[in-house]
Protein backbone atom coordinates (compact mmCIF):
# COMPACT_ATOMS: atom_id res chain seq x y z
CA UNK A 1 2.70 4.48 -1.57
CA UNK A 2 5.42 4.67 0.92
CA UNK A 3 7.88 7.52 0.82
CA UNK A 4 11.03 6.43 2.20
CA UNK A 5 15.01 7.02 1.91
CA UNK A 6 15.05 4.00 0.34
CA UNK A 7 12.59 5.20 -3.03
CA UNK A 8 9.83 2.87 -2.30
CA UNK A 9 9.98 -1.10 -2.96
CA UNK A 10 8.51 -3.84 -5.71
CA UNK A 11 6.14 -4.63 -2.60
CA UNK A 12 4.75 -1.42 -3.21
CA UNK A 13 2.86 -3.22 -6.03
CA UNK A 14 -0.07 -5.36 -4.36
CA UNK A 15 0.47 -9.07 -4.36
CA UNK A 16 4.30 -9.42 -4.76
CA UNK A 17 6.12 -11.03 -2.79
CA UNK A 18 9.67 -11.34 -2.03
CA UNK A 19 12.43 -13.57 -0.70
CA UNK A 20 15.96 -14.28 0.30
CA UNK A 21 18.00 -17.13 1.03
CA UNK A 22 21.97 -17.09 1.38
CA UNK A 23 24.76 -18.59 2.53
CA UNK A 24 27.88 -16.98 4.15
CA UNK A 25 30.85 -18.25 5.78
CA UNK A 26 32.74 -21.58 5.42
CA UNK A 27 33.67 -21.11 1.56
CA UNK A 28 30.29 -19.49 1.25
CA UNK A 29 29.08 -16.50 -0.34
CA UNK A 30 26.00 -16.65 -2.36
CA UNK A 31 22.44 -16.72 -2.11
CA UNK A 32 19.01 -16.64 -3.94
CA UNK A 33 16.33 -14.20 -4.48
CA UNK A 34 12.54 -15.30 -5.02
CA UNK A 35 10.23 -12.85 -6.49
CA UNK A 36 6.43 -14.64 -6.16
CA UNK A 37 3.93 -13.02 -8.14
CA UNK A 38 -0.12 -13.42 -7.48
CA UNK A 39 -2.14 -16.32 -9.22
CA UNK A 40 -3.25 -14.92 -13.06
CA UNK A 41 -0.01 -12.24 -13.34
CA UNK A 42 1.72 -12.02 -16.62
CA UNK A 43 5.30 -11.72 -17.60
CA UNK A 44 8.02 -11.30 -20.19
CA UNK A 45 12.07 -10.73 -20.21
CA UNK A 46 14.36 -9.01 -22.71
CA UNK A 47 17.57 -10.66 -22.40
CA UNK A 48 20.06 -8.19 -23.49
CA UNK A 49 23.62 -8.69 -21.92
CA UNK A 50 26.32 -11.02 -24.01
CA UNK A 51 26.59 -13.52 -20.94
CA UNK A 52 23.51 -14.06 -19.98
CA UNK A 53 22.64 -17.61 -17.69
CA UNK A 54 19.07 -18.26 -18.20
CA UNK A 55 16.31 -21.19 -17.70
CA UNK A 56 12.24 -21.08 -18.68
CA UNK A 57 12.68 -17.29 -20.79
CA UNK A 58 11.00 -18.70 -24.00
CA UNK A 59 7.87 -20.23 -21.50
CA UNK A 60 7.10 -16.14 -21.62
CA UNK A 61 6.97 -15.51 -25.28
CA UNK A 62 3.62 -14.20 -25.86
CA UNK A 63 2.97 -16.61 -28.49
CA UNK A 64 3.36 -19.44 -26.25
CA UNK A 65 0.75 -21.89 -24.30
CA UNK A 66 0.68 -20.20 -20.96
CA UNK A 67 0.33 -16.95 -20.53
CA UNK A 68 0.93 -16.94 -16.78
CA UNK A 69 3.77 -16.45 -14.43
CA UNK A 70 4.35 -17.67 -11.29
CA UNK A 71 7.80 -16.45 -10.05
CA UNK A 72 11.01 -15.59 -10.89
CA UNK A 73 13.90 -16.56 -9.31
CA UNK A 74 17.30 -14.57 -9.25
CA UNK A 75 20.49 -16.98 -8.37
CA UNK A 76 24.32 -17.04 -7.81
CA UNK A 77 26.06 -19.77 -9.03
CA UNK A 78 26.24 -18.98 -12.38
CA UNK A 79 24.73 -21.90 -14.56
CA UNK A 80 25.07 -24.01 -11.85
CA UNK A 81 22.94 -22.11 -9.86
CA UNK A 82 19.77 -22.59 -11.65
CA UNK A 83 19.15 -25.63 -9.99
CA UNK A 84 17.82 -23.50 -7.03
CA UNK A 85 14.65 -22.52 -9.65
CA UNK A 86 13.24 -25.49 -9.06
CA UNK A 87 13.21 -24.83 -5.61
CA UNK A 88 11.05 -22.04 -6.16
CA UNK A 89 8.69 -23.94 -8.28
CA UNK A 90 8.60 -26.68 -5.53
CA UNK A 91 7.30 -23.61 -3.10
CA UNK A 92 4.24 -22.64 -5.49
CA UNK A 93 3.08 -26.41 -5.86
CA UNK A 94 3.05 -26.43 -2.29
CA UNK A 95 0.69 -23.73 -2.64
CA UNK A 96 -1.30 -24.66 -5.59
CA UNK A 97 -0.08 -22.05 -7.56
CA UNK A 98 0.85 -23.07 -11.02
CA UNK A 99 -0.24 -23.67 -14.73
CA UNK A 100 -3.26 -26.42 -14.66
CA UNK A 101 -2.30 -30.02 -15.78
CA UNK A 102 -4.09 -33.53 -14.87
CA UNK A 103 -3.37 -34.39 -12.01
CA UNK A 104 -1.75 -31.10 -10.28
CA UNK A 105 0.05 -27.65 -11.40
CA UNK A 106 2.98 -26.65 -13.39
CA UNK A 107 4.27 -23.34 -11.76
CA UNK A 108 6.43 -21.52 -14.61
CA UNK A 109 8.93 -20.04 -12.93
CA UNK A 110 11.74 -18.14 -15.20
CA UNK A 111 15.45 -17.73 -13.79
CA UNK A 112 18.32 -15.78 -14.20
CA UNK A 113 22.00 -16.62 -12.95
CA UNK A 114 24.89 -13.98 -11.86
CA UNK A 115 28.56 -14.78 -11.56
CA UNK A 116 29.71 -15.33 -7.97
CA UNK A 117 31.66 -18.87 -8.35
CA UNK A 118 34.57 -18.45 -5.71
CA UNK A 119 34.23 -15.13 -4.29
CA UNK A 120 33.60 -16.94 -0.68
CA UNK A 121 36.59 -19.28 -1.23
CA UNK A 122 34.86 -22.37 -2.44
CA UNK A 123 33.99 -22.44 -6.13
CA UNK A 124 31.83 -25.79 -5.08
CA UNK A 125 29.85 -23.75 -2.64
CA UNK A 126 26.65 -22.64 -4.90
CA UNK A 127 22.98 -22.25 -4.66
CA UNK A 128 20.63 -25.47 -5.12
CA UNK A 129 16.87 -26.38 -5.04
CA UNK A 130 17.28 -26.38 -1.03
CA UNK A 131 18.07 -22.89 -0.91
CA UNK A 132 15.69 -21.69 -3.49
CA UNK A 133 13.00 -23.34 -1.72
CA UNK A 134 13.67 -21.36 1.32
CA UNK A 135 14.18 -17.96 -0.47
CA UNK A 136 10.40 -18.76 -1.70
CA UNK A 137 9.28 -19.90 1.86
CA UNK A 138 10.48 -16.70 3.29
CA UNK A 139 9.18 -14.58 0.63
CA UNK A 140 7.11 -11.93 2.63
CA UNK A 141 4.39 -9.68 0.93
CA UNK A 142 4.33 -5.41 1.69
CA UNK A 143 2.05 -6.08 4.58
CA UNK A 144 4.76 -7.67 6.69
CA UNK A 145 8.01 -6.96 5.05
CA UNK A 146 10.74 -4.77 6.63
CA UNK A 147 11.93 -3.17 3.24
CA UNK A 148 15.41 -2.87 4.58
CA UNK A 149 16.28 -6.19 5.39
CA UNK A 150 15.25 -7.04 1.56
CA UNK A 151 17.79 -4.92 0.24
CA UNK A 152 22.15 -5.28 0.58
CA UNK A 153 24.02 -7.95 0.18
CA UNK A 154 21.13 -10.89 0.44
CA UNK A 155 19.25 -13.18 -1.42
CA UNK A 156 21.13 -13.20 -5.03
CA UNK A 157 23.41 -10.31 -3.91
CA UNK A 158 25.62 -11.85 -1.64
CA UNK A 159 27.85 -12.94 -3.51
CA UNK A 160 28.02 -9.37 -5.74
CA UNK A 161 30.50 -7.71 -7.19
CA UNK A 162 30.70 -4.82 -9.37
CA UNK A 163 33.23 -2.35 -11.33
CA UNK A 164 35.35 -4.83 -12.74
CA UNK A 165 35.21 -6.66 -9.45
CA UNK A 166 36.14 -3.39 -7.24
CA UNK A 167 33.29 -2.76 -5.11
CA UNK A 168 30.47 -4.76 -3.49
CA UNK A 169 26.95 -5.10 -5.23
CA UNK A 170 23.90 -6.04 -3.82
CA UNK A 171 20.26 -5.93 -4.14
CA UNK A 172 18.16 -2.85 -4.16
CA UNK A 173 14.88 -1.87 -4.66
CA UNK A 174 12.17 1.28 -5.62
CA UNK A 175 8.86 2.36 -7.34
CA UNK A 176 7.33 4.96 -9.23
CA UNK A 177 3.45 5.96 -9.04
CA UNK A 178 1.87 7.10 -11.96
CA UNK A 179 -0.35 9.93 -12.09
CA UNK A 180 -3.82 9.68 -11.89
CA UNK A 181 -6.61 11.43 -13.12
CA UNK A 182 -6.76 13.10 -16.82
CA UNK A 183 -3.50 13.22 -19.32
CA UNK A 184 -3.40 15.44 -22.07
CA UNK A 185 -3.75 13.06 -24.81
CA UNK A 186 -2.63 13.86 -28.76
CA UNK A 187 -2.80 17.33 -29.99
CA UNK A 188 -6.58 17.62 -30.62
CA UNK A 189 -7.73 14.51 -28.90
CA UNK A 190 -9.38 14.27 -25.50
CA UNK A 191 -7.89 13.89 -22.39
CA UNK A 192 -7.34 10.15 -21.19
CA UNK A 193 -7.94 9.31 -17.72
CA UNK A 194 -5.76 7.14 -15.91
CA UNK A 195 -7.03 5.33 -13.19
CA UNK A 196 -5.88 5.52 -9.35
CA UNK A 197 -3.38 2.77 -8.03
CA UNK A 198 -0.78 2.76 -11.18
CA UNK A 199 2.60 1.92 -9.65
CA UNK A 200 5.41 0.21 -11.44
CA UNK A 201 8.18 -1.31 -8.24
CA UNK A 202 11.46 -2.96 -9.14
CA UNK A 203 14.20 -5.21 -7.82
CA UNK A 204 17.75 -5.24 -9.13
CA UNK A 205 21.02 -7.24 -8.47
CA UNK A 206 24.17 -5.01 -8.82
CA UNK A 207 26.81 -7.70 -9.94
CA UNK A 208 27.95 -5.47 -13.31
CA UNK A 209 31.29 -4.90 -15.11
CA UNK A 210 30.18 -1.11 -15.72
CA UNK A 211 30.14 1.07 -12.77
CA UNK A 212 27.32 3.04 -11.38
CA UNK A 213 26.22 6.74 -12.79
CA UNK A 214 24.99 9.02 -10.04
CA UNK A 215 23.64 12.48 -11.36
CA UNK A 216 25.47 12.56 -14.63
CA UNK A 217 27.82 10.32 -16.84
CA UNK A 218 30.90 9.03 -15.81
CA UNK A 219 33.86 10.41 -16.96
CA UNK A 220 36.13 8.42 -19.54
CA UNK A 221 39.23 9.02 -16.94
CA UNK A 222 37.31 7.30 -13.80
CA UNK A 223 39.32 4.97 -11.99
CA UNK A 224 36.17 2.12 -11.52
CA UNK A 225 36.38 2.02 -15.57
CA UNK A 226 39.91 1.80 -16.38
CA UNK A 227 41.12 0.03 -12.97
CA UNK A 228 40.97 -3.20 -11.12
CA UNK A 229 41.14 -6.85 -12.75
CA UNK A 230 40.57 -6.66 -16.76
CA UNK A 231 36.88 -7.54 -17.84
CA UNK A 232 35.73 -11.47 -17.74
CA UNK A 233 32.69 -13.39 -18.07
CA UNK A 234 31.98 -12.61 -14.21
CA UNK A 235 29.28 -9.77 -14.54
CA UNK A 236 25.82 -9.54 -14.80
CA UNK A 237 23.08 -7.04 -13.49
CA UNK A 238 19.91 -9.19 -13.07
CA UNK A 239 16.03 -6.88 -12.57
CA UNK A 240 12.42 -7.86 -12.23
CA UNK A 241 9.90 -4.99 -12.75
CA UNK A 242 6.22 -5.46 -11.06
CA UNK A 243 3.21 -3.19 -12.01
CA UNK A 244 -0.69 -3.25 -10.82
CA UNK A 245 -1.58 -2.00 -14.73
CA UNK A 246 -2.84 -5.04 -16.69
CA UNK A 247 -0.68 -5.99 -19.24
CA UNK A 248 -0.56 -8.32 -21.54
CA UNK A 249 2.58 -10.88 -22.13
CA UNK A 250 2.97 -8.85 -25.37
CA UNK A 251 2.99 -5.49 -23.19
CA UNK A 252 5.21 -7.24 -20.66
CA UNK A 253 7.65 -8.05 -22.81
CA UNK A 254 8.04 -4.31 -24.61
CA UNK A 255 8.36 -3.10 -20.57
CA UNK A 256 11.03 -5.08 -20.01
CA UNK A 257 12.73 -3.79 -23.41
CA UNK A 258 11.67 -0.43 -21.95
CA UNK A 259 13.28 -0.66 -18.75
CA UNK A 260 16.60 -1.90 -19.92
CA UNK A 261 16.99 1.86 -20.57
CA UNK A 262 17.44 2.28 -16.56
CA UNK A 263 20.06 0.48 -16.46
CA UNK A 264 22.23 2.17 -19.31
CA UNK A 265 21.41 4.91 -17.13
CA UNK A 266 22.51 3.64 -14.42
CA UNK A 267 26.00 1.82 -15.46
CA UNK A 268 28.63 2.49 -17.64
CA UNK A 269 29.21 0.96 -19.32
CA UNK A 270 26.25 -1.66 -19.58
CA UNK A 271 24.78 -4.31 -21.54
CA UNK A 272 28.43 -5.84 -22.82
CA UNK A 273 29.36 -9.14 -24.29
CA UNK A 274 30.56 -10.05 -20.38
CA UNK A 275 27.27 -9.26 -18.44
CA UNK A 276 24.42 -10.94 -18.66
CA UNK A 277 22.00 -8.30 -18.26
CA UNK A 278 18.22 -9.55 -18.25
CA UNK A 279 15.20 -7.80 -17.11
CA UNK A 280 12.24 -9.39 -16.51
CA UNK A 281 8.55 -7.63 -16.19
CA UNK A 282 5.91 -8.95 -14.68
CA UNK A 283 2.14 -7.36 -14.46
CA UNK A 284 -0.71 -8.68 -11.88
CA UNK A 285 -3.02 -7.50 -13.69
CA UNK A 286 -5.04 -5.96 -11.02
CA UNK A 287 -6.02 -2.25 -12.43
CA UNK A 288 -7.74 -1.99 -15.94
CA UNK A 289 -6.83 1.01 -18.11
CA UNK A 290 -8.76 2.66 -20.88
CA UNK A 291 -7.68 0.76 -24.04
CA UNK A 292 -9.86 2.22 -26.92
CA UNK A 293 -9.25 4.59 -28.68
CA UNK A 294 -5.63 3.39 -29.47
CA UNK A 295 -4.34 6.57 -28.69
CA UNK A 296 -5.48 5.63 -24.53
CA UNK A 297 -3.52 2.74 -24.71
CA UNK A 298 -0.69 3.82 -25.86
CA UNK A 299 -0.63 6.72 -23.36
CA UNK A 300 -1.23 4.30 -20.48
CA UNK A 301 1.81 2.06 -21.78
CA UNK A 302 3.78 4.80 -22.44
CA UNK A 303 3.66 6.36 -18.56
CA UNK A 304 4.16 2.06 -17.52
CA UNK A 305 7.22 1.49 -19.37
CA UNK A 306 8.87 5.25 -18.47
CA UNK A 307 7.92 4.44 -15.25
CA UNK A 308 9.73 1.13 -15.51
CA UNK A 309 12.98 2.21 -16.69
CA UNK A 310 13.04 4.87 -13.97
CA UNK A 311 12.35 2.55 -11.45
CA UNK A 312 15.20 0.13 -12.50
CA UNK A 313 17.47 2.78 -12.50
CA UNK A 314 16.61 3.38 -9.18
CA UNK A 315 16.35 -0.07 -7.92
CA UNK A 316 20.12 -0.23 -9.05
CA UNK A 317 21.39 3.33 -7.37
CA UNK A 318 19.71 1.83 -4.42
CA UNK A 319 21.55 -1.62 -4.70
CA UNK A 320 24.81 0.15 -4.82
CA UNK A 321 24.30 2.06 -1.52
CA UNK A 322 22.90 -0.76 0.05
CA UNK A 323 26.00 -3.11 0.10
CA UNK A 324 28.31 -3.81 3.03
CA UNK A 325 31.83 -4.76 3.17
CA UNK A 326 32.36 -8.24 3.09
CA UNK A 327 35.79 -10.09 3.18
CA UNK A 328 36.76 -13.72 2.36
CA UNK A 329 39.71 -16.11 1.77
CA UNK A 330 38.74 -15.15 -1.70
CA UNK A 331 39.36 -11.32 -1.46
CA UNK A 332 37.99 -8.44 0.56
CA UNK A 333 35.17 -5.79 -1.45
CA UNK A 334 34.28 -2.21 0.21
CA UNK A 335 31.26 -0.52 -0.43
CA UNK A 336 31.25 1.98 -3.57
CA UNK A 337 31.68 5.57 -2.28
CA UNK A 338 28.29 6.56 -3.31
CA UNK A 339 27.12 10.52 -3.01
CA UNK A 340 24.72 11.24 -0.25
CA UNK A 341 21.06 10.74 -1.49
């Protein structure tokens, strides 16, 4: 695990991989985000915001044919933007990576939209299938990824905006490592041992009506709640949570319930009827856990899905203090005046 100012990464968990594309400049001012996960990972989403933009969430109910995710790709544009998803899935045919039919792959590739439409001057100027096919192509694993250039106002944070449209969003990152070793189990029962290399990373996108908590709530008088433009359908905060433990599409699912906790704690307010707040959770399956007795499964997913609401909450602290300033014929958005880490 790396320890840096930053809180760690979602490349901290083996295998993922993860990529940017944007556009700036000339009526521009949105991108896309890629997040590629290994061959044989499973997923699931818990779609919880009132105005959510979404494509492919019901190919990762666990009751469905394939239990396998490929990708997930994170897009301005609003609805129009999830054209740029099948960029991504053009990326993992290219590499073979996708759900077996005759005659080739299907990669599933689940998306989620934010609200940028005509914050760089041009409402016409959104992502497409171009674009997501070069967020995937530059989609860069742990081993040669400079964490910093993955986070600010990139990929599907470019075009973020946050606090009623106040303050630039972006994209930020972190992960939490589990404990290893023996847990106290039940009162009575043995101890359960969790195995070495349980990490749970995540990547947000800070484009919210709510504004950021740091340390404690925010107070009912604070200006980034009561101020700026009245609420519209502009908001969303967008998350993908990673882990090495192998879940199931079942477990996925309940992690990405679980993690939507992170971001209550993290804006406020949060999950309204004009954000489209979706969290998706995705597990490579990589490190076994004890499953029987019951009790040592539940103890394992219990320690994944705190982890993964802590780690969303971070991912989005971190997404706040990683924005820039960024001005356009559209309007001009300073950085929120974050407290020192």
């Amino acid at each position: 695990m790396r320890h840096n100012v930053h809180m760690g990464s979602l490349l901290d968990v083996p295998g993922m991989r993860v990529g940017h594309a944007q556009r700036v400049g000339g009526g521009w001012l949105t991108g896309v985000t890629a997040v590629l996960a290994p061959p044989g990972s499973a997923g699931g989403v818990d779609v919880r915001g009132g105005g959510p933009g979404t494509s492919e969430t019901d190919a990762l109910d666990p009751s469905t044919l394939a239990q396998n995710v490929d990708g997930v790709a994170l897009c301005g544009g609003s609805a129009y933007g999830l054209a740029a998803a099948a960029g991504v899935q053009q990326f993992l045919e290219s590499e073979g990576q996708g759900f077996p039919v005759v005659g080739g792959v299907v990669p599933i590739v689940p998306a989620a939209v934010i609200f940028d439409l005509g914050r760089g001057g041009d409402f016409s100027k959104r992502p497409d299938t171009a674009m997501g096919f070069a967020a995937a192509a530059a989609a860069a694993g742990s081993d040669g990824a400079d964490d910093a250039a993955l986070r600010g106002c990139v990929g599907a944070g470019t075009g973020a905006v946050f606090a009623r449209g106040r303050y630039k969003g972006g994209v930020g990152m972190a992960s939490v490592a589990l404990p290893a070793g023996p847990v106290q189990g039940p009162p009575g029962a043995p101890e359960v041992v969790l195995p070495e290399g349980l990490v749970v990373g995540a990547l947000a996108v800070v484009n919210a009506a709510g504004a950021p908590v740091f340390g404690g709530p925010a107070v009912a008088g604070d200006p980034t709640l009561v101020g700026g433009a009245a609420p519209s359908s502009a908001n969303t905060t967008l998350a993908v949570v990673a882990t090495s433990a192998a879940l199931t599409p079942a477990e996925c699912k309940r992690t990405a319930t679980a993690a939507h906790a992170g971001l209550a704690r993290a804006l406020n307010p949060s999950h309204t009827l004009v954000d489209g707040d979706t969290i998706f959770a995705l597990s490579t399956r990589a490190i076994e856990f004890e499953r029987e007795p019951d009790f040592a499964r539940q103890l394992a997913l219990f320690f994944v899905q705190t982890a993964a609401a802590e780690a969303v909450r971070l991912a989005i602290l971190d997404g706040v203090r990683s924005a820039t300033a960024v001005t356009t014929p559209a309007g001009t958005w300073e950085p929120y005046p974050a407290p020192a880490e």
